[in-house]
Protein backbone atom coordinates (compact mmCIF):
# COMPACT_ATOMS: atom_id res chain seq x y z
CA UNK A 1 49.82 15.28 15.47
CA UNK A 2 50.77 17.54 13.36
CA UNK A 3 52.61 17.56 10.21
CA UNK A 4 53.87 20.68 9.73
CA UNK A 5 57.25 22.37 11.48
CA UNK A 6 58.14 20.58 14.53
CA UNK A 7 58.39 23.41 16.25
CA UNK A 8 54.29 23.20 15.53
CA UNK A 9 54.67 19.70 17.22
CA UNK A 10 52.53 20.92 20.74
CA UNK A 11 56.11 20.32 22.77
CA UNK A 12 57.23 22.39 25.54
CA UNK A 13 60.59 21.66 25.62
CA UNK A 14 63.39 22.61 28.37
CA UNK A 15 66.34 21.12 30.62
CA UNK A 16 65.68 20.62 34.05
CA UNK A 17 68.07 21.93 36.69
CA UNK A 18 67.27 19.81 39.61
CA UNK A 19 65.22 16.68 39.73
CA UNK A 20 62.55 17.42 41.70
CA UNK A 21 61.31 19.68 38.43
CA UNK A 22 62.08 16.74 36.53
CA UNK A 23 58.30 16.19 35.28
CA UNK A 24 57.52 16.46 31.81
CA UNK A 25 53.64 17.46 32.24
CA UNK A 26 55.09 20.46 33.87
CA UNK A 27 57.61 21.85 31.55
CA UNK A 28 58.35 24.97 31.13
CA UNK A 29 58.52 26.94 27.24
CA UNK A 30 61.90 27.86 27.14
CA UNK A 31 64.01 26.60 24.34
CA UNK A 32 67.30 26.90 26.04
CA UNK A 33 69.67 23.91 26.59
CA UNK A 34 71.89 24.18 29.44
CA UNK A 35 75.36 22.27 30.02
CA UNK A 36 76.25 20.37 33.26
CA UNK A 37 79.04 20.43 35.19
CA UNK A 38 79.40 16.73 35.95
CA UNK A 39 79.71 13.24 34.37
CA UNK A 40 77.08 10.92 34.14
CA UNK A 41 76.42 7.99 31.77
CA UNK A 42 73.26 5.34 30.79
CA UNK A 43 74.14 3.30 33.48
CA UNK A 44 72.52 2.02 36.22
CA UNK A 45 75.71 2.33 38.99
CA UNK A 46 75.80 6.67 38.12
CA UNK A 47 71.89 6.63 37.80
CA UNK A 48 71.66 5.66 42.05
CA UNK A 49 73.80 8.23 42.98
CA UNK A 50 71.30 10.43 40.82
CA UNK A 51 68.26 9.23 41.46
CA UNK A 52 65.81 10.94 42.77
CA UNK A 53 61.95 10.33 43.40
CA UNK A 54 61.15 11.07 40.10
CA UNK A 55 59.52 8.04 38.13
CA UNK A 56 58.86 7.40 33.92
CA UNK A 57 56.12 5.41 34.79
CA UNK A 58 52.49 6.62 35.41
CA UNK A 59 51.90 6.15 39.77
CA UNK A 60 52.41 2.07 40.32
CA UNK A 61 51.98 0.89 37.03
CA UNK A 62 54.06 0.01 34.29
CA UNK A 63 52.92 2.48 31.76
CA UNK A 64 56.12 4.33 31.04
CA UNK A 65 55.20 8.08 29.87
CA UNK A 66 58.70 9.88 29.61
CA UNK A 67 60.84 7.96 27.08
CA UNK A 68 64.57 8.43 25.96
CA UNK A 69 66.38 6.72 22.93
CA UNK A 70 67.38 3.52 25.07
CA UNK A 71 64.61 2.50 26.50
CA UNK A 72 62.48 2.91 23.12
CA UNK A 73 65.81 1.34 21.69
CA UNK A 74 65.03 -1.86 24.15
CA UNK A 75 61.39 -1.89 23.29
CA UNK A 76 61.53 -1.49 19.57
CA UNK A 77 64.37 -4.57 19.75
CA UNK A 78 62.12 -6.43 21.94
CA UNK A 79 59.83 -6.27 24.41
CA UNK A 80 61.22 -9.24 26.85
CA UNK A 81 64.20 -7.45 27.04
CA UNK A 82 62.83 -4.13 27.96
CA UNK A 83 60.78 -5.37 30.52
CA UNK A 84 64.12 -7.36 32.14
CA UNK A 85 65.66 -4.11 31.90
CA UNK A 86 63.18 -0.86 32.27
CA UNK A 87 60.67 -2.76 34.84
CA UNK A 88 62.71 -5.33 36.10
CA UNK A 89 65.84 -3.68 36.62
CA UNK A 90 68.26 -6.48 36.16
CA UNK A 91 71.89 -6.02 35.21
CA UNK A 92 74.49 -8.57 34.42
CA UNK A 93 76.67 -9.34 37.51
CA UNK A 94 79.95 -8.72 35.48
CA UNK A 95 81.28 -5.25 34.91
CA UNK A 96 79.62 -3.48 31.64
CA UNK A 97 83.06 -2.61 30.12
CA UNK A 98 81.33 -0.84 27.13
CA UNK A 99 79.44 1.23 28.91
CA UNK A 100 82.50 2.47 31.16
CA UNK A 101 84.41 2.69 28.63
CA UNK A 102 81.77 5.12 26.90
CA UNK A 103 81.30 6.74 30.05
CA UNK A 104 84.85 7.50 30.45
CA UNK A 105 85.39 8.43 26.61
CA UNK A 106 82.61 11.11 26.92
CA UNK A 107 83.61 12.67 30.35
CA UNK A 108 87.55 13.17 28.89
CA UNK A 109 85.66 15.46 26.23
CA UNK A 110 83.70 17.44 28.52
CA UNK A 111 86.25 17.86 30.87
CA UNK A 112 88.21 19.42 27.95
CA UNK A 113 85.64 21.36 26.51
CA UNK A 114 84.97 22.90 29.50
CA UNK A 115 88.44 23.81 30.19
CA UNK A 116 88.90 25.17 27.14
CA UNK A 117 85.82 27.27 27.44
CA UNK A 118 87.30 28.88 30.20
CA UNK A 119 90.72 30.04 28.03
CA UNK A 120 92.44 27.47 29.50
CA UNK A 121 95.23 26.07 26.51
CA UNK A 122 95.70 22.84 24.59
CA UNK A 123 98.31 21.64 26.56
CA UNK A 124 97.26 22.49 29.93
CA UNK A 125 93.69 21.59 29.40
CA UNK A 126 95.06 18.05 27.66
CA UNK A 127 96.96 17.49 31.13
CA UNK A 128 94.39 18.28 33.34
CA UNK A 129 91.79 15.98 31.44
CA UNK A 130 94.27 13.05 31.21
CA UNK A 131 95.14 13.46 34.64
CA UNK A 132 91.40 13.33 35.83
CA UNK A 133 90.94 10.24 33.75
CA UNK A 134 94.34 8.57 35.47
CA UNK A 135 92.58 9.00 38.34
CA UNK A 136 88.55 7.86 37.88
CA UNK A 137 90.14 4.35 35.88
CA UNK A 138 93.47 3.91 38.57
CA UNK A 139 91.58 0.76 40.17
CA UNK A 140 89.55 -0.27 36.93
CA UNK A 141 91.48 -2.78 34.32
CA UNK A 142 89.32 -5.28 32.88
CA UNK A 143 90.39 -8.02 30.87
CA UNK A 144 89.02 -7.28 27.25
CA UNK A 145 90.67 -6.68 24.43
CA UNK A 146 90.20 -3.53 23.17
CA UNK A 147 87.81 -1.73 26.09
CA UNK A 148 90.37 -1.86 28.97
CA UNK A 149 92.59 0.95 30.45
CA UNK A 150 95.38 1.01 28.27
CA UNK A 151 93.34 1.77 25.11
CA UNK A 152 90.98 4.15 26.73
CA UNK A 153 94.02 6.30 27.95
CA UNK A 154 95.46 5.71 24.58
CA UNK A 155 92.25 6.87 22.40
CA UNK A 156 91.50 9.79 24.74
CA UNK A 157 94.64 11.33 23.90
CA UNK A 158 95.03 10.70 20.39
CA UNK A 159 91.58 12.03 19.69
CA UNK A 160 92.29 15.34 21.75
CA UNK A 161 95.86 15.98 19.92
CA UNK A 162 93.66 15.14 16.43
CA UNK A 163 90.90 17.40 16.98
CA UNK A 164 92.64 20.10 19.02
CA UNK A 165 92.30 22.52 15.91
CA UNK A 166 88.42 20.91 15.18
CA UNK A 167 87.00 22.30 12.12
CA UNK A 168 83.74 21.40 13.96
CA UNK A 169 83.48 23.83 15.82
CA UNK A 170 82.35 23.15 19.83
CA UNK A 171 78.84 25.75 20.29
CA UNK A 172 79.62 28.01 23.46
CA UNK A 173 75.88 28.14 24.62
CA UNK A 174 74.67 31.97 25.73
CA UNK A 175 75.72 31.33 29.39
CA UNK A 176 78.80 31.26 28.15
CA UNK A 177 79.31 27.11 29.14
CA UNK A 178 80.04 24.43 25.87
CA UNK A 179 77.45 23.11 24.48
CA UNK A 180 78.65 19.69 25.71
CA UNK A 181 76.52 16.89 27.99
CA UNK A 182 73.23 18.14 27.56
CA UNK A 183 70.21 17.20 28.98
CA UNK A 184 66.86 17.68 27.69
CA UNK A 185 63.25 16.68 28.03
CA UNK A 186 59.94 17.97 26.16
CA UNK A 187 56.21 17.37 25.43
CA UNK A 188 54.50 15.21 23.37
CA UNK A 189 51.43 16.96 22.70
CA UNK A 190 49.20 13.27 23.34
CA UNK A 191 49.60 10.80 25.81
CA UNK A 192 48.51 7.31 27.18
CA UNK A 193 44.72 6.77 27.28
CA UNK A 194 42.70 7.58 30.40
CA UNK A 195 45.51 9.52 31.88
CA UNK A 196 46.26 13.27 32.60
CA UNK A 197 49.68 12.81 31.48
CA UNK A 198 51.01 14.03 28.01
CA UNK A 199 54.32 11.62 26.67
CA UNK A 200 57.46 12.86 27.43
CA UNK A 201 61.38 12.87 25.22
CA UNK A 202 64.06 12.99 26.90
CA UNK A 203 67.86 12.50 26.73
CA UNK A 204 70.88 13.67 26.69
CA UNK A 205 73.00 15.34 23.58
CA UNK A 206 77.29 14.83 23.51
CA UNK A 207 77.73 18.08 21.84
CA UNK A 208 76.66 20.77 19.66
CA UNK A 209 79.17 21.89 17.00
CA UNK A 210 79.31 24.28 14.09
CA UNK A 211 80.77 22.93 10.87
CA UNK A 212 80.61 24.85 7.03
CA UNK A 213 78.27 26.90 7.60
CA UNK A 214 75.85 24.76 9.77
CA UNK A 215 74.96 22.78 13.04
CA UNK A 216 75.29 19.12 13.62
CA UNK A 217 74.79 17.28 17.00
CA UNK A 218 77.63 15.57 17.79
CA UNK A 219 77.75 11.90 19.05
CA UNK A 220 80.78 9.44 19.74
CA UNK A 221 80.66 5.57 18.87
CA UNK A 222 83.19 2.46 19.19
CA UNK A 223 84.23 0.11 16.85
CA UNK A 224 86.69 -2.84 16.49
CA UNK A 225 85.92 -3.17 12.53
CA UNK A 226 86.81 -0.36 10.11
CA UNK A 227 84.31 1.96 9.21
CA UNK A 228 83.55 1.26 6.36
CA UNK A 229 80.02 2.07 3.84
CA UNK A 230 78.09 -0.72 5.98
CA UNK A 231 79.21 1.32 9.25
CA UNK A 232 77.83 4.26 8.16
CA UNK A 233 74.91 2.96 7.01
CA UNK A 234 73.08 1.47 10.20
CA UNK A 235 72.24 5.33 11.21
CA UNK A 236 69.90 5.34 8.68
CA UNK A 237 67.67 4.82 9.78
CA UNK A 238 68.34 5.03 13.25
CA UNK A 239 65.99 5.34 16.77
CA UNK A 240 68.87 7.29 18.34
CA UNK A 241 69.99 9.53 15.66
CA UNK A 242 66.59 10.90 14.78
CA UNK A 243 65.25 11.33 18.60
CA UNK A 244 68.58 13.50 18.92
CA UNK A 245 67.96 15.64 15.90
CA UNK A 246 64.30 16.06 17.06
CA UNK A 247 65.12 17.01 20.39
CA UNK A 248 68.07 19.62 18.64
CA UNK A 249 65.42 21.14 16.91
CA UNK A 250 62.94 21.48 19.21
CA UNK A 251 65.14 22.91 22.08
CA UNK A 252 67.98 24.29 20.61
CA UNK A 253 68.25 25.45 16.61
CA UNK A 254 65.68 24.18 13.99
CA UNK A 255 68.18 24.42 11.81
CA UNK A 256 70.19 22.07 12.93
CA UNK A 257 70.89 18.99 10.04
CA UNK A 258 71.05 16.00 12.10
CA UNK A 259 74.27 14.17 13.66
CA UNK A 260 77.66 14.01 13.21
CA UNK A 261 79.08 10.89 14.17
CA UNK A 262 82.82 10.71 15.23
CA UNK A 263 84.06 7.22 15.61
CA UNK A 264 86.63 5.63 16.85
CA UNK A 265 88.20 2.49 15.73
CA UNK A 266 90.04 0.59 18.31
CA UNK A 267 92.66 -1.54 17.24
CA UNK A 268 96.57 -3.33 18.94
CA UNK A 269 98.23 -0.76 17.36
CA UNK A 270 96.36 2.60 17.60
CA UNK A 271 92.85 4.19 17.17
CA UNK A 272 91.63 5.55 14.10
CA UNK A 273 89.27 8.02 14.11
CA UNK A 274 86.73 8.87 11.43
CA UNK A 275 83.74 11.02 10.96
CA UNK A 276 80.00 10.66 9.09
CA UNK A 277 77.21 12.60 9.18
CA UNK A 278 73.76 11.17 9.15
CA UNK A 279 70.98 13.76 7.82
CA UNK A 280 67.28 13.87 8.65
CA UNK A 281 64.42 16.16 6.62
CA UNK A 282 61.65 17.30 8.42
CA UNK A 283 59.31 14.98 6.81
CA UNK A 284 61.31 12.05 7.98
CA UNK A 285 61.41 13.17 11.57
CA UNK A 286 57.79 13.58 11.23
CA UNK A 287 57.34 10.26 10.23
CA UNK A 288 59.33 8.97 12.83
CA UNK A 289 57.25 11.44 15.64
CA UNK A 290 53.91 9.34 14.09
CA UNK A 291 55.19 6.11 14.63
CA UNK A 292 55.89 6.99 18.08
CA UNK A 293 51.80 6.52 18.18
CA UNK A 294 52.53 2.87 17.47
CA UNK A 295 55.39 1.78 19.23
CA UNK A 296 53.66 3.77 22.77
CA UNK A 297 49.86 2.04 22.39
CA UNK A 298 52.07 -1.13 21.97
CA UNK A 299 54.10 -0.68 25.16
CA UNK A 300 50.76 0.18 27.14
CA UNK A 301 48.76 -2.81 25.99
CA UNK A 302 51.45 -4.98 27.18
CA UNK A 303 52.07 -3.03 30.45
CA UNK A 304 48.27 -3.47 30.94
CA UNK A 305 48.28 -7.37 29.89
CA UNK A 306 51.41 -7.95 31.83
CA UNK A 307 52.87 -9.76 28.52
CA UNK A 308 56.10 -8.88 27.33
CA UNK A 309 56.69 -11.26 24.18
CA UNK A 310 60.25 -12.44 23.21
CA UNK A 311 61.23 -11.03 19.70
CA UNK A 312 63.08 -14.23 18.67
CA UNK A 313 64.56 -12.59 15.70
CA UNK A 314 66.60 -10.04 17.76
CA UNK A 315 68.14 -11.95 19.79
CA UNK A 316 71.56 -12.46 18.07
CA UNK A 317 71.63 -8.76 17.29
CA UNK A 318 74.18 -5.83 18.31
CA UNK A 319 76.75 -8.95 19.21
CA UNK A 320 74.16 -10.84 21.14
CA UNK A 321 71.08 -10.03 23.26
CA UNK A 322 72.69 -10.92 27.44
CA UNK A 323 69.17 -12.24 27.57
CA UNK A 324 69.98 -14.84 25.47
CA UNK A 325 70.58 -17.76 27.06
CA UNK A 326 67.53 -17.13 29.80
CA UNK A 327 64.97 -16.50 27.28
CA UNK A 328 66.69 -20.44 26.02
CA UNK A 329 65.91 -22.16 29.14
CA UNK A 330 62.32 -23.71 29.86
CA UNK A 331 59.97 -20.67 31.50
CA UNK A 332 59.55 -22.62 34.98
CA UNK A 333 63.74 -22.59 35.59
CA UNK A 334 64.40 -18.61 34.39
CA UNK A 335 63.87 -17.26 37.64
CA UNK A 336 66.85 -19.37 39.08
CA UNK A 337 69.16 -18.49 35.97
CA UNK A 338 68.18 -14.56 36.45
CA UNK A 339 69.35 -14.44 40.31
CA UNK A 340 72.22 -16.69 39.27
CA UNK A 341 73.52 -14.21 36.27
CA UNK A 342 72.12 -10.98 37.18
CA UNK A 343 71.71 -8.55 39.71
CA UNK A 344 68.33 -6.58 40.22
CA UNK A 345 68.79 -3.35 40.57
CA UNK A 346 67.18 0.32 39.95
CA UNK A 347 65.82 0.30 36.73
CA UNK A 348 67.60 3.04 34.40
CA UNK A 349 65.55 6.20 34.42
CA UNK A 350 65.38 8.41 31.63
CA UNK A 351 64.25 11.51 33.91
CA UNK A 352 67.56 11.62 35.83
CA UNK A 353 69.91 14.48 34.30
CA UNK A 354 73.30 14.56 33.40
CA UNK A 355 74.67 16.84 36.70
C-alpha cells in the first residue's frame, strides 16, 4: 500500500448509476460524485426494495470484499454480531425507531436541498419538505420518548428555519444537482487471498458543504445528552468519520478536511442544534487505510473457519448490543431465542445505492 497521497492509493473510484454496474472490480476512473433523486437509508426494509443481484461477498462464501462504514463498524465491535447481522441477516422484530427516525431526518434535508437547488424559496421549499414528511410518518408513531413523530416534525423544522441562511455552504455538484445523498464506491488496490477480486469502499456521504474557505463532509447525529467535550470527542478516532473523509478525497476534492458534524439534541422542550468538526491528516487516513489489512485477513480467517467469536467487552456498548441477551443464554437454546426475537431477513448490502 502505499504511503504517499491517497490519490496514489491504486483506487478507481466512482458512483454507480444502476446496480447492475454495481461491482467494484469493474469501476470505472472517474472522480465524479453524483446526487440521487430518492431516499434511502441503512436499513434493511429500503435495502429490499433496492436490492438487486449484486452481492459483497465473493460467489457462495462468506468472504465479504466490498465494505462500507457499518458493516466494518459491526466487525471491528464484534464479530458475533456481524455475522448475526451481515451473514445472517437477522433484525429485531420491533420497529428500529432510530434508524427511521435518521432516515426521515436525512430525507427532509435532501428534499430541501434539492428544492432549493432548483430556485425554489425558503418558504415554499420549507412547505413542500414538511408536507412530504407529514405524509411518509402519517401512519408511523412509536412510543419512545424522544424518536417519535412529534419530535421528528418538530426538529425538522427548527433545523431548516436555523440553517436557512447556512454559513456552510451546500456544494451544487457540476450537473448542477446538491451535493446531498451521495453514493460512492472505489478500489482497494489488494484484495482477499486466492481471489481475482480487489477490496472494495463504499458508502454513502449526507452532504458536501463549503465553509471559510474550505470543504467539510457533512454528517447528521442524535443525541438525548448535551453535547458536550466528551460528545465531540468519540469522532476521534472514529471508523465512520475517517472512511467518509477517505472516500471525499478520493472521489470528490483532496482537499477536503474531514467532517462536519451537525447534531441535534432532542429534548421535551425543543431541539438544540450544535456543530463540530472532526479533522483527519493524510498520515492518519493512511494509517487507518493499513489497518484495513488487519481488520480484512481477520474477517476472512473467520469466514473460512466458520467462527465468529463474541467480543464480551462490547457488549454493553452504544446503549447495549440487541445481541445481548442471546449471546447470555447457553449455545444449545440461541436458536429458539433468535426466531423468538428476531426476524431473518436480507442481510444489509453495502453495494445497493442511495436512488
Amino acid at each position: 500500500m502505499a504511503k504517499e497521497a491517497i490519490q496514489q492509493l491504486g483506487t478507481k473510484g466512482r458512483t454507480y448509476e444502476d446496480e447492475s454496474e454495481a461491482r467494484g472490480t469493474t469501476s470505472s476512473n472517474s472522480r465524479s460524485i453524483e446526487g440521487t433523486d430518492t431516499e434511502a437509508s441503512e436499513s434493511g426494509a429500503v435495502q429490499e426494495e433496492n436490492l438487486s443481484h449484486v452481492s459483497p461477498f465473493i460467489g457462495d462464501t462468506n468472504i465479504q470484499y466490498a465494505w462500507d462504514s457499518t458493516s466494518l463498524g459491526y466487525y471491528k465491535r464484534c464479530p458475533r454480531l456481524y455475522y448475526y447481522t451481515m451473514i445472517e441477516g437477522w433484525r429485531p422484530n420491533e420497529d428500529n425507531v432510530h434508524l427511521r427516525f435518521g432516515q426521515e431526518f436525512h430525507s427532509v434535508v435532501h428534499d430541501y436541498e434539492k428544492l432549493r437547488a432548483d430556485r425554489i424559496k425558503h418558504d415554499e421549499a420549507m412547505f413542500h419538505t414538511i408536507k412530504a414528511l407529514l405524509y411518509r410518518v402519517s401512519d408511523w408513531d412509536p412510543d419512545h420518548k424522544y424518536k417519535n413523530r412529534e419530535f421528528l416534525v418538530r426538529s425538522a423544522v427548527w433545523y431548516l428555519e436555523k440553517y436557512k441562511n447556512d454559513t456552510a455552504k451546500t456544494h451544487i455538484l457540476e450537473n448542477g444537482k446538491p451535493a446531498v445523498e451521495l453514493s460512492f464506491q472505489f478500489d482497494l488496490d489488494w484484495g482477499p487471498t486466492e481471489t481475482d477480486f480487489n477490496y472494495v469502499l463504499c458508502g454513502h456521504l449526507d452532504k458536501i458543504v463549503e465553509f471559510n474557505g474550505e470543504m467539510f463532509v457533512m454528517d447528521f447525529k442524535t443525541t438525548t445528552t448535551t453535547p458536550g467535550s466528551y460528545y465531540w470527542a468519540q469522532f476521534e478516532p472514529d471508523n465512520q468519520m475517517s472512511m467518509y473523509t477517505l472516500a471525499s478525497r478520493v472521489l470528490f476534492e483532496p482537499t477536503i478536511r474531514g467532517v462536519m458534524i451537525t447534531s441535534a439534541q432532542l429534548m421535551i422542550e425543543g431541539t438544540r442544534f450544535s456543530r463540530g468538526i472532526t479533522y483527519r491528516t493524510q498520515d492518519q487516513l493512511n494509517e487507518w487505510v493499513d489497518q484495513l489489512k488487519f481488520w480484512f485477513d481477520r474477517a476472512n480467517e473467520n469466514a473460512v473457519l466458520n467462527q465468529w467469536p463474541m467480543n464480551d467487552t462490547a457488549c454493553d456498548k452504544y446503549g447495549g448490543c440487541a445481541f445481548r441477551h442471546i449471546c447470555s443464554k447457553s449455545p444449545g437454546v440461541r436458536d429458539k431465542f433468535l426466531h423468538s426475537d428476531f426476524t431473518k431477513g436480507t442481510p444489509w448490502n453495502p453495494l445497493v445505492s442511495r436512488e
